[in-house]
PDB file of N, CA and C in Angstrom:
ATOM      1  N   UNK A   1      -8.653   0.612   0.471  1.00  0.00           N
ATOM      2  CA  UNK A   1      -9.977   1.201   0.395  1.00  0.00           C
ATOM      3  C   UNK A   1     -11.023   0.096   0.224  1.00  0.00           C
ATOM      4  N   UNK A   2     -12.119   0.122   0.535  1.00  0.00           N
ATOM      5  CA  UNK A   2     -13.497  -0.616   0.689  1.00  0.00           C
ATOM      6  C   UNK A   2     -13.877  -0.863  -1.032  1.00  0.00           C
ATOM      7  N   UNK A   3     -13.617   0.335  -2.008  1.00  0.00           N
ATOM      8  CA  UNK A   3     -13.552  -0.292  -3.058  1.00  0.00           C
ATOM      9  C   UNK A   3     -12.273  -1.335  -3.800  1.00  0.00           C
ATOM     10  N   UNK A   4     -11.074  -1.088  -3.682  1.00  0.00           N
ATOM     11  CA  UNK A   4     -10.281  -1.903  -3.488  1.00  0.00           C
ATOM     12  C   UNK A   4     -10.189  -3.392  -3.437  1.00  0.00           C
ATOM     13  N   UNK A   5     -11.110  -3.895  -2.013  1.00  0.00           N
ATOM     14  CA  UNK A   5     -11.189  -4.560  -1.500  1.00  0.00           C
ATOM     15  C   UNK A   5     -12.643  -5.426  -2.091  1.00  0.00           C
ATOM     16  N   UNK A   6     -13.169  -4.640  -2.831  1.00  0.00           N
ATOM     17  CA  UNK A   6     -14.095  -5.018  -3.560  1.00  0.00           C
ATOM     18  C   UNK A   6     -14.051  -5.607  -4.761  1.00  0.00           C
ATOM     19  N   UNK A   7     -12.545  -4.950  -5.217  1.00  0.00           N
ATOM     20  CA  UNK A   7     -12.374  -5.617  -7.110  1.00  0.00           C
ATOM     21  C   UNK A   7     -11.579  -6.609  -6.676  1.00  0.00           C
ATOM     22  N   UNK A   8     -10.679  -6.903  -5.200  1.00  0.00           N
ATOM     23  CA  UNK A   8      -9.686  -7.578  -5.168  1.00  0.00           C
ATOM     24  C   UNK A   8     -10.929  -9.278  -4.437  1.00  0.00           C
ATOM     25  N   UNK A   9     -12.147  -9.451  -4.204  1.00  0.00           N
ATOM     26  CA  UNK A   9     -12.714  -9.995  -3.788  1.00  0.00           C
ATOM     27  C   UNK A   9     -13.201 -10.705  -5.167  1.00  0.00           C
ATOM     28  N   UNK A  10     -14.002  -9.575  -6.347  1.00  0.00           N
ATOM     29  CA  UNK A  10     -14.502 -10.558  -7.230  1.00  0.00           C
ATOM     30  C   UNK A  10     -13.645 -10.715  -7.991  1.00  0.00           C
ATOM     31  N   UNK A  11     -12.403 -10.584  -8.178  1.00  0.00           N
ATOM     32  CA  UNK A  11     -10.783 -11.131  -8.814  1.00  0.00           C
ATOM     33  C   UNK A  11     -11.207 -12.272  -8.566  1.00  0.00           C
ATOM     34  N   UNK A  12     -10.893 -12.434  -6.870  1.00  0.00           N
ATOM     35  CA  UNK A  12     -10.792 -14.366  -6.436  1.00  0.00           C
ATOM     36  C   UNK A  12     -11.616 -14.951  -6.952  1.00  0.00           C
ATOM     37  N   UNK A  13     -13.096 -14.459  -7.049  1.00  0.00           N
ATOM     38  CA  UNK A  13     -14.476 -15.202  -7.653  1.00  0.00           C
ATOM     39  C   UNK A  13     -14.290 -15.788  -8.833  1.00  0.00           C
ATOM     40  N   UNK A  14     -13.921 -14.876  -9.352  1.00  0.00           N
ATOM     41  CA  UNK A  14     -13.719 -15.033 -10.811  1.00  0.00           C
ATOM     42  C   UNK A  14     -12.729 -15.777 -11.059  1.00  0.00           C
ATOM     43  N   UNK A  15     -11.142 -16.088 -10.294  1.00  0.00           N
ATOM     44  CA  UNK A  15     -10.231 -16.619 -10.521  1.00  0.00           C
ATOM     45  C   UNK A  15     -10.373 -18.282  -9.933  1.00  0.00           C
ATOM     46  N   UNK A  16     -11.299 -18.098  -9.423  1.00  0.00           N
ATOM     47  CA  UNK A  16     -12.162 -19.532  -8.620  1.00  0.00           C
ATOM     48  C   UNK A  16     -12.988 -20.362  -9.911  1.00  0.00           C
ATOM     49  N   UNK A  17     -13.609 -20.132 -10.599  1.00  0.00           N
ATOM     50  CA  UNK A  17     -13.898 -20.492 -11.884  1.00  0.00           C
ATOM     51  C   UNK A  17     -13.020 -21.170 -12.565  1.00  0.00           C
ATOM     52  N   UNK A  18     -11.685 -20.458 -13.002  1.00  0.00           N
ATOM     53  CA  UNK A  18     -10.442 -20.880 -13.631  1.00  0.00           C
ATOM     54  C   UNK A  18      -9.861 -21.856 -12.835  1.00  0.00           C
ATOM     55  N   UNK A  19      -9.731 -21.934 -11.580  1.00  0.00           N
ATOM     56  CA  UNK A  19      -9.057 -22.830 -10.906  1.00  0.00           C
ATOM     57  C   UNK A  19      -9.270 -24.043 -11.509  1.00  0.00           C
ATOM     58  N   UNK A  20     -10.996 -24.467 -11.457  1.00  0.00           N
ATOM     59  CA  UNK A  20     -11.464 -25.660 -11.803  1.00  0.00           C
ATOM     60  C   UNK A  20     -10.635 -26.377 -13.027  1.00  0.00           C
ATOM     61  N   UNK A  21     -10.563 -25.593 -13.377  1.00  0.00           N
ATOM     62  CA  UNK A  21     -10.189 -26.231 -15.172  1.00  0.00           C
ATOM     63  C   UNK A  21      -8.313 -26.580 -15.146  1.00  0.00           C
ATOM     64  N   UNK A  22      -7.637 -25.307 -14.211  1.00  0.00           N
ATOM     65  CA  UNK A  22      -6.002 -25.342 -14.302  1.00  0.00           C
ATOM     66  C   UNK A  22      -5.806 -26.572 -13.409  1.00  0.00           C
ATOM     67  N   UNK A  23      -6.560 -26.588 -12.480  1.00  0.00           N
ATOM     68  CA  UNK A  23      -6.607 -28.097 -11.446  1.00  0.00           C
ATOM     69  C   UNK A  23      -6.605 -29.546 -11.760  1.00  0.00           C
ATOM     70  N   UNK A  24      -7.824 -29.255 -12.737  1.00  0.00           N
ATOM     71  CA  UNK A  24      -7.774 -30.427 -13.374  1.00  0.00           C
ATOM     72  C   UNK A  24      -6.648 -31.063 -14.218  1.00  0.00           C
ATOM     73  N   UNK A  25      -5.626 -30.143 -14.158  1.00  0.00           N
ATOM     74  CA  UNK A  25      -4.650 -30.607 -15.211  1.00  0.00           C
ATOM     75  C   UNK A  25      -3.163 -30.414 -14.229  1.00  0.00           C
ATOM     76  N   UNK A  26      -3.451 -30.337 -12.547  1.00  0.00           N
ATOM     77  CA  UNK A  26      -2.648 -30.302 -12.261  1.00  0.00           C
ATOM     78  C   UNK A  26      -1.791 -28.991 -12.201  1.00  0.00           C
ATOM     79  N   UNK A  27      -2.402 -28.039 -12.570  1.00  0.00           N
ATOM     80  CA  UNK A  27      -1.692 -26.863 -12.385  1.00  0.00           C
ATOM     81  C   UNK A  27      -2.746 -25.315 -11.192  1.00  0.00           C
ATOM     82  N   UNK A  28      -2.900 -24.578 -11.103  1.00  0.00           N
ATOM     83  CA  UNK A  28      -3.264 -23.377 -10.306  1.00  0.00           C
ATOM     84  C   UNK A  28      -2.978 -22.350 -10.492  1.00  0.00           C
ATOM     85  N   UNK A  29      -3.844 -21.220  -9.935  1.00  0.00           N
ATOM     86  CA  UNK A  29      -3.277 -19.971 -10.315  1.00  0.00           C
ATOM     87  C   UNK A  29      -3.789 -19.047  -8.917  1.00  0.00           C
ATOM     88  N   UNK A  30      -2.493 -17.860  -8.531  1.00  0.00           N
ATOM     89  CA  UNK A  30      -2.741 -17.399  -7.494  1.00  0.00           C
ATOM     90  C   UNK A  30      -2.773 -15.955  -7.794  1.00  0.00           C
ATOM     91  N   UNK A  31      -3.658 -15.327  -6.906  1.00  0.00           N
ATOM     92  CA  UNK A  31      -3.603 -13.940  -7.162  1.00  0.00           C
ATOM     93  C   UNK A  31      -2.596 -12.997  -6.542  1.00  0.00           C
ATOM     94  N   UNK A  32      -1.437 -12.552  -7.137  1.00  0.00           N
ATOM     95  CA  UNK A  32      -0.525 -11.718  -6.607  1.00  0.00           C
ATOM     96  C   UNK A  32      -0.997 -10.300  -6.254  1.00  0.00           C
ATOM     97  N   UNK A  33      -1.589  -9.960  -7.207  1.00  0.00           N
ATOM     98  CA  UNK A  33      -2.066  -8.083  -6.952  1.00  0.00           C
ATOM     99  C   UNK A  33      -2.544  -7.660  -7.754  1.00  0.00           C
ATOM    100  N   UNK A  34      -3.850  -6.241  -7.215  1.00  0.00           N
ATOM    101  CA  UNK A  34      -3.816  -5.726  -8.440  1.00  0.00           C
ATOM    102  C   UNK A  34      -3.613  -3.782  -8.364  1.00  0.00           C
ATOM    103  N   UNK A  35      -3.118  -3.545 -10.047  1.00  0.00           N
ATOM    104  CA  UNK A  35      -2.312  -2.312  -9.885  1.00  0.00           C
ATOM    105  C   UNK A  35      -3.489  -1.882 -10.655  1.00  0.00           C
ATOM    106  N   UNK A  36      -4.447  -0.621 -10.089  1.00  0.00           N
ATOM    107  CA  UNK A  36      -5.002   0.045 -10.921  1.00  0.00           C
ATOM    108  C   UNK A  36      -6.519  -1.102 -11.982  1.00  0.00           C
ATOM    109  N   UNK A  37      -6.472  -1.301 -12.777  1.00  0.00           N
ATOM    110  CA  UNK A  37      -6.669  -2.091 -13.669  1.00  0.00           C
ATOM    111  C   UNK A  37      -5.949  -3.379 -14.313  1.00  0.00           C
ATOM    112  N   UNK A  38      -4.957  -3.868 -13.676  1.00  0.00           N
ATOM    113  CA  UNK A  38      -3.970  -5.038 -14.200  1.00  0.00           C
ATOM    114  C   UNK A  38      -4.011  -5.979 -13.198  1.00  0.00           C
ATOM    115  N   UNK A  39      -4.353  -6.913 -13.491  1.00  0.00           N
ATOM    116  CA  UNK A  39      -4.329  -8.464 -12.155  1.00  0.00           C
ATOM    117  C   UNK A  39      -2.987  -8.823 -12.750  1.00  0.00           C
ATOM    118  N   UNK A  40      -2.556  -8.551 -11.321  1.00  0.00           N
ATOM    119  CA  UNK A  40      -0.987  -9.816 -11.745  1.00  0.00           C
ATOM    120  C   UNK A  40      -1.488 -11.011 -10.872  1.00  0.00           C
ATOM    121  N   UNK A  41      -1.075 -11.925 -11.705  1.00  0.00           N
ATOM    122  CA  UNK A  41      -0.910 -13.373 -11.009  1.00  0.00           C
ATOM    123  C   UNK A  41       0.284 -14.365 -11.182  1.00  0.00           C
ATOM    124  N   UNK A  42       0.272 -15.761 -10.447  1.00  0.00           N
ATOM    125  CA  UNK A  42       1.349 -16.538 -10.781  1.00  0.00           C
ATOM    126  C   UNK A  42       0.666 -18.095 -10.800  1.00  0.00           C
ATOM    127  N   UNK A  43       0.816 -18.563 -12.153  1.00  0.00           N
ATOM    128  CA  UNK A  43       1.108 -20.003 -12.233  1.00  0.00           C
ATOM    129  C   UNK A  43       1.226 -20.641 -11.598  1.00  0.00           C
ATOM    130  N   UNK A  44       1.132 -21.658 -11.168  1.00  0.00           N
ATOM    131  CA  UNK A  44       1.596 -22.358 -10.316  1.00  0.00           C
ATOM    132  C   UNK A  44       1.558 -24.159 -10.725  1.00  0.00           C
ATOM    133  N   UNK A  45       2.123 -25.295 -10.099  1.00  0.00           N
ATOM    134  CA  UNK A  45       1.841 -26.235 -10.339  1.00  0.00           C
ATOM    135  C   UNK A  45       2.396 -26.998 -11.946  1.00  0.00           C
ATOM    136  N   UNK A  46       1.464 -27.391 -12.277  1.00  0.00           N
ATOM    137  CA  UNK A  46       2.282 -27.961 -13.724  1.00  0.00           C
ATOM    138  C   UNK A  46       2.177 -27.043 -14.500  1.00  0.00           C
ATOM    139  N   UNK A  47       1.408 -25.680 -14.195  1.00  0.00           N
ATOM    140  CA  UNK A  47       1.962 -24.915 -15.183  1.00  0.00           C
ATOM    141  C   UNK A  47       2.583 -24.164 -15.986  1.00  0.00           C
ATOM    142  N   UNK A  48       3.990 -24.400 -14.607  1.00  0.00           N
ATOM    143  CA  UNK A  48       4.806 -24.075 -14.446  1.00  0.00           C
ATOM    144  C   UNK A  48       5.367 -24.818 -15.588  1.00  0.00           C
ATOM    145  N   UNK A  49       6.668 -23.883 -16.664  1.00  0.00           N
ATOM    146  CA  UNK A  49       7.110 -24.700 -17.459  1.00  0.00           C
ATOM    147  C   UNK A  49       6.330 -25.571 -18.477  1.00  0.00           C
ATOM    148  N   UNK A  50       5.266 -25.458 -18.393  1.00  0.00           N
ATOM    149  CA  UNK A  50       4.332 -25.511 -19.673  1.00  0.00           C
ATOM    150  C   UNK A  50       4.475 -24.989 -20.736  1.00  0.00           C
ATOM    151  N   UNK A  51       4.553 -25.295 -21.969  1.00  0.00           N
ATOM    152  CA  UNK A  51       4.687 -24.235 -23.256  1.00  0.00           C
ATOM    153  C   UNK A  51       3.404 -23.831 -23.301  1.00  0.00           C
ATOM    154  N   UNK A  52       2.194 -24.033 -23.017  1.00  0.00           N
ATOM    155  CA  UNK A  52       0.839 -23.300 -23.293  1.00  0.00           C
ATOM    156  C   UNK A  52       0.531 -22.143 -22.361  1.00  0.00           C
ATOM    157  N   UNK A  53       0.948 -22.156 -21.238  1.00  0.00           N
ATOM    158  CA  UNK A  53       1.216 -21.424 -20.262  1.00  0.00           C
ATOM    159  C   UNK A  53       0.990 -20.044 -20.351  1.00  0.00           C
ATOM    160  N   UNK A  54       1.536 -19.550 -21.535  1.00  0.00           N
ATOM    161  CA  UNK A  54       0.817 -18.238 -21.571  1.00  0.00           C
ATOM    162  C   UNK A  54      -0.086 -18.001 -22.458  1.00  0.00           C
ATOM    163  N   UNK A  55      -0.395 -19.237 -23.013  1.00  0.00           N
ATOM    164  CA  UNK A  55      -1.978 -19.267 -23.924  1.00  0.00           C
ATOM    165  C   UNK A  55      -2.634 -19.294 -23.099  1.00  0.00           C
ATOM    166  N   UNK A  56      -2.807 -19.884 -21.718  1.00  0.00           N
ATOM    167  CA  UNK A  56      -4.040 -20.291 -20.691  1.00  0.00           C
ATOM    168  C   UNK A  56      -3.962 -19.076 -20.136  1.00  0.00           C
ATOM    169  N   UNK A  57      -2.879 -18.171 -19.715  1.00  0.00           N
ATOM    170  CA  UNK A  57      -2.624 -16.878 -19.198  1.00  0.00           C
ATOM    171  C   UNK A  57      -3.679 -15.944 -19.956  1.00  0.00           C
ATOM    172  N   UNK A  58      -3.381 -15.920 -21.426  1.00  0.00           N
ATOM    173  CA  UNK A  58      -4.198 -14.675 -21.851  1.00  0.00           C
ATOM    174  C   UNK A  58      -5.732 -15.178 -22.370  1.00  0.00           C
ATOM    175  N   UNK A  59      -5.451 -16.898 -22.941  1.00  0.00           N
ATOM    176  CA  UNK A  59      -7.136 -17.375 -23.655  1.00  0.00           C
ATOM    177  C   UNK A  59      -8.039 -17.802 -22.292  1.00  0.00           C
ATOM    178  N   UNK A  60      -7.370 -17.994 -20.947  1.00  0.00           N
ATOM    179  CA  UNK A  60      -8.354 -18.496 -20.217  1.00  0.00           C
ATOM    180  C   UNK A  60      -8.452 -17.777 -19.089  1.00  0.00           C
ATOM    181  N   UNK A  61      -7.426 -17.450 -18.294  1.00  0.00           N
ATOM    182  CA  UNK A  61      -7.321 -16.754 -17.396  1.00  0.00           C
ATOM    183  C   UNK A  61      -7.819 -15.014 -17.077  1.00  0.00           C
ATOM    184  N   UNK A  62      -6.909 -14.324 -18.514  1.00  0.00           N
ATOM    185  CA  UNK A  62      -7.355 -13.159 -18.648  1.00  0.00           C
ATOM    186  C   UNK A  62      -9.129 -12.905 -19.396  1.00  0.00           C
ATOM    187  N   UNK A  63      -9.167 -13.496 -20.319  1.00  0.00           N
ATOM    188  CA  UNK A  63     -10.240 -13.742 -20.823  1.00  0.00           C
ATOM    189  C   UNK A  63     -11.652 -14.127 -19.972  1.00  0.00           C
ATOM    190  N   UNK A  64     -11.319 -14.836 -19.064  1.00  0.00           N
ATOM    191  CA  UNK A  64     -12.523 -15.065 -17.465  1.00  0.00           C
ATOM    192  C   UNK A  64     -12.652 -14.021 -16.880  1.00  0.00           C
ATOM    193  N   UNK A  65     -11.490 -13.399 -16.890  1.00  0.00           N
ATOM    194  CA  UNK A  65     -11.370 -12.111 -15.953  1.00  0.00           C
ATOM    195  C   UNK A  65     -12.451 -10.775 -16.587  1.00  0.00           C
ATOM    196  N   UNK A  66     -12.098 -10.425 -17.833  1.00  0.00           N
ATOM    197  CA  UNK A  66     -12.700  -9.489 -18.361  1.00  0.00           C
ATOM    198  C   UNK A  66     -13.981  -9.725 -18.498  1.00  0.00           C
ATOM    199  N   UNK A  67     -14.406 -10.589 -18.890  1.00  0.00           N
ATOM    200  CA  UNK A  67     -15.393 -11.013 -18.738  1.00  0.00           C
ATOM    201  C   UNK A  67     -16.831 -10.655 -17.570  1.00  0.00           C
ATOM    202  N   UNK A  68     -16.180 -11.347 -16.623  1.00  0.00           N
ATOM    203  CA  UNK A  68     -16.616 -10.927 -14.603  1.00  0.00           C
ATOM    204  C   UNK A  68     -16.750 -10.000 -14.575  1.00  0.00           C
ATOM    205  N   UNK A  69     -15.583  -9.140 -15.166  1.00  0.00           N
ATOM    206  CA  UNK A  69     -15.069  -7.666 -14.617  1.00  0.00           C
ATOM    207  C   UNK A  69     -14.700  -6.833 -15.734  1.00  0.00           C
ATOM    208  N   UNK A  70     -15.301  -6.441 -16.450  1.00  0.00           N
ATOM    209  CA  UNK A  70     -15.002  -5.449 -17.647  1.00  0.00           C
ATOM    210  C   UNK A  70     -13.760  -4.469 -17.347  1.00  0.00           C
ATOM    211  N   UNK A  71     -13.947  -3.979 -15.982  1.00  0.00           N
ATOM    212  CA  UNK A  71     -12.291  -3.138 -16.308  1.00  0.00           C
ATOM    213  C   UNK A  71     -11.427  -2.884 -16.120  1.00  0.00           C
ATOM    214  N   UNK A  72     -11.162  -4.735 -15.846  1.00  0.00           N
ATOM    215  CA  UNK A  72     -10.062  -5.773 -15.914  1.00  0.00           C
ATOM    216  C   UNK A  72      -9.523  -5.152 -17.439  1.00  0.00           C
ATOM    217  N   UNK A  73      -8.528  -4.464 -17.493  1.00  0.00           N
ATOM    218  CA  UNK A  73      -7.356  -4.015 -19.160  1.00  0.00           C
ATOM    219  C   UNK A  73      -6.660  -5.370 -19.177  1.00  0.00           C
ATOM    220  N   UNK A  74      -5.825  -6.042 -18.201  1.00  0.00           N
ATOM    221  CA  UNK A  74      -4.898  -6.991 -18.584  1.00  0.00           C
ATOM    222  C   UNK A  74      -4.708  -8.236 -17.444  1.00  0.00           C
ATOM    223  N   UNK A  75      -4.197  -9.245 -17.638  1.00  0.00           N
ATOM    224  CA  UNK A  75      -3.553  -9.766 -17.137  1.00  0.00           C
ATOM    225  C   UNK A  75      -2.371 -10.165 -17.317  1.00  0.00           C
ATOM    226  N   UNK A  76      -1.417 -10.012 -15.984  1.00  0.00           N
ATOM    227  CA  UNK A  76       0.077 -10.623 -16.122  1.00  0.00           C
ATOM    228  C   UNK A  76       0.903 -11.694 -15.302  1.00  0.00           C
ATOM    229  N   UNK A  77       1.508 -12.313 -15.683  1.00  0.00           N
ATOM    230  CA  UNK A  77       1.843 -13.357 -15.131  1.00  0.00           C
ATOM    231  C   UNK A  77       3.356 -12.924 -14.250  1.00  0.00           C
ATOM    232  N   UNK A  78       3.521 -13.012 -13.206  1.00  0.00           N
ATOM    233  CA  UNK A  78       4.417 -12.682 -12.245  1.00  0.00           C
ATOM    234  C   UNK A  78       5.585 -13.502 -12.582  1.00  0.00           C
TER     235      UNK A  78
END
């Protein structure tokens, strides 16, 4: 759907922001899907196997998200 295609557009925007910062350290993040209200995504890069990994998941990643997009409920890591 045209709305759909609308939350799945300012996802990337918003997940374009975060890039900057996971990049800089050598790591990325890609957008897998979203269900309803839940962005799944996946790690990628060095952040793979990171122990902070799912601190940046929920303090930076999800946290950007809600932000952009208020009704963004969660993010999950694939």
């Amino acid at each position: 759907t045209e709305e759909a295609c609308i939350l799945r557009e300012r996802v990337e925007k918003a997940l374009d922001k975060v890039r900057v910062a996971l990049q800089a350290h050598g790591g990325d993040v890609e957008l897998v899907g979203i269900d309803g209200n839940v962005v799944r995504v996946k790690l990628t890069g060095a952040c793979i196997g990171c122990p902070f990994s799912m601190m940046t998941l929920k303090n930076g990643v999800e946290r950007a998200l809600k932000e952009e997009i208020p009704e963004i409920e969660r993010v999950e890591a694939e």
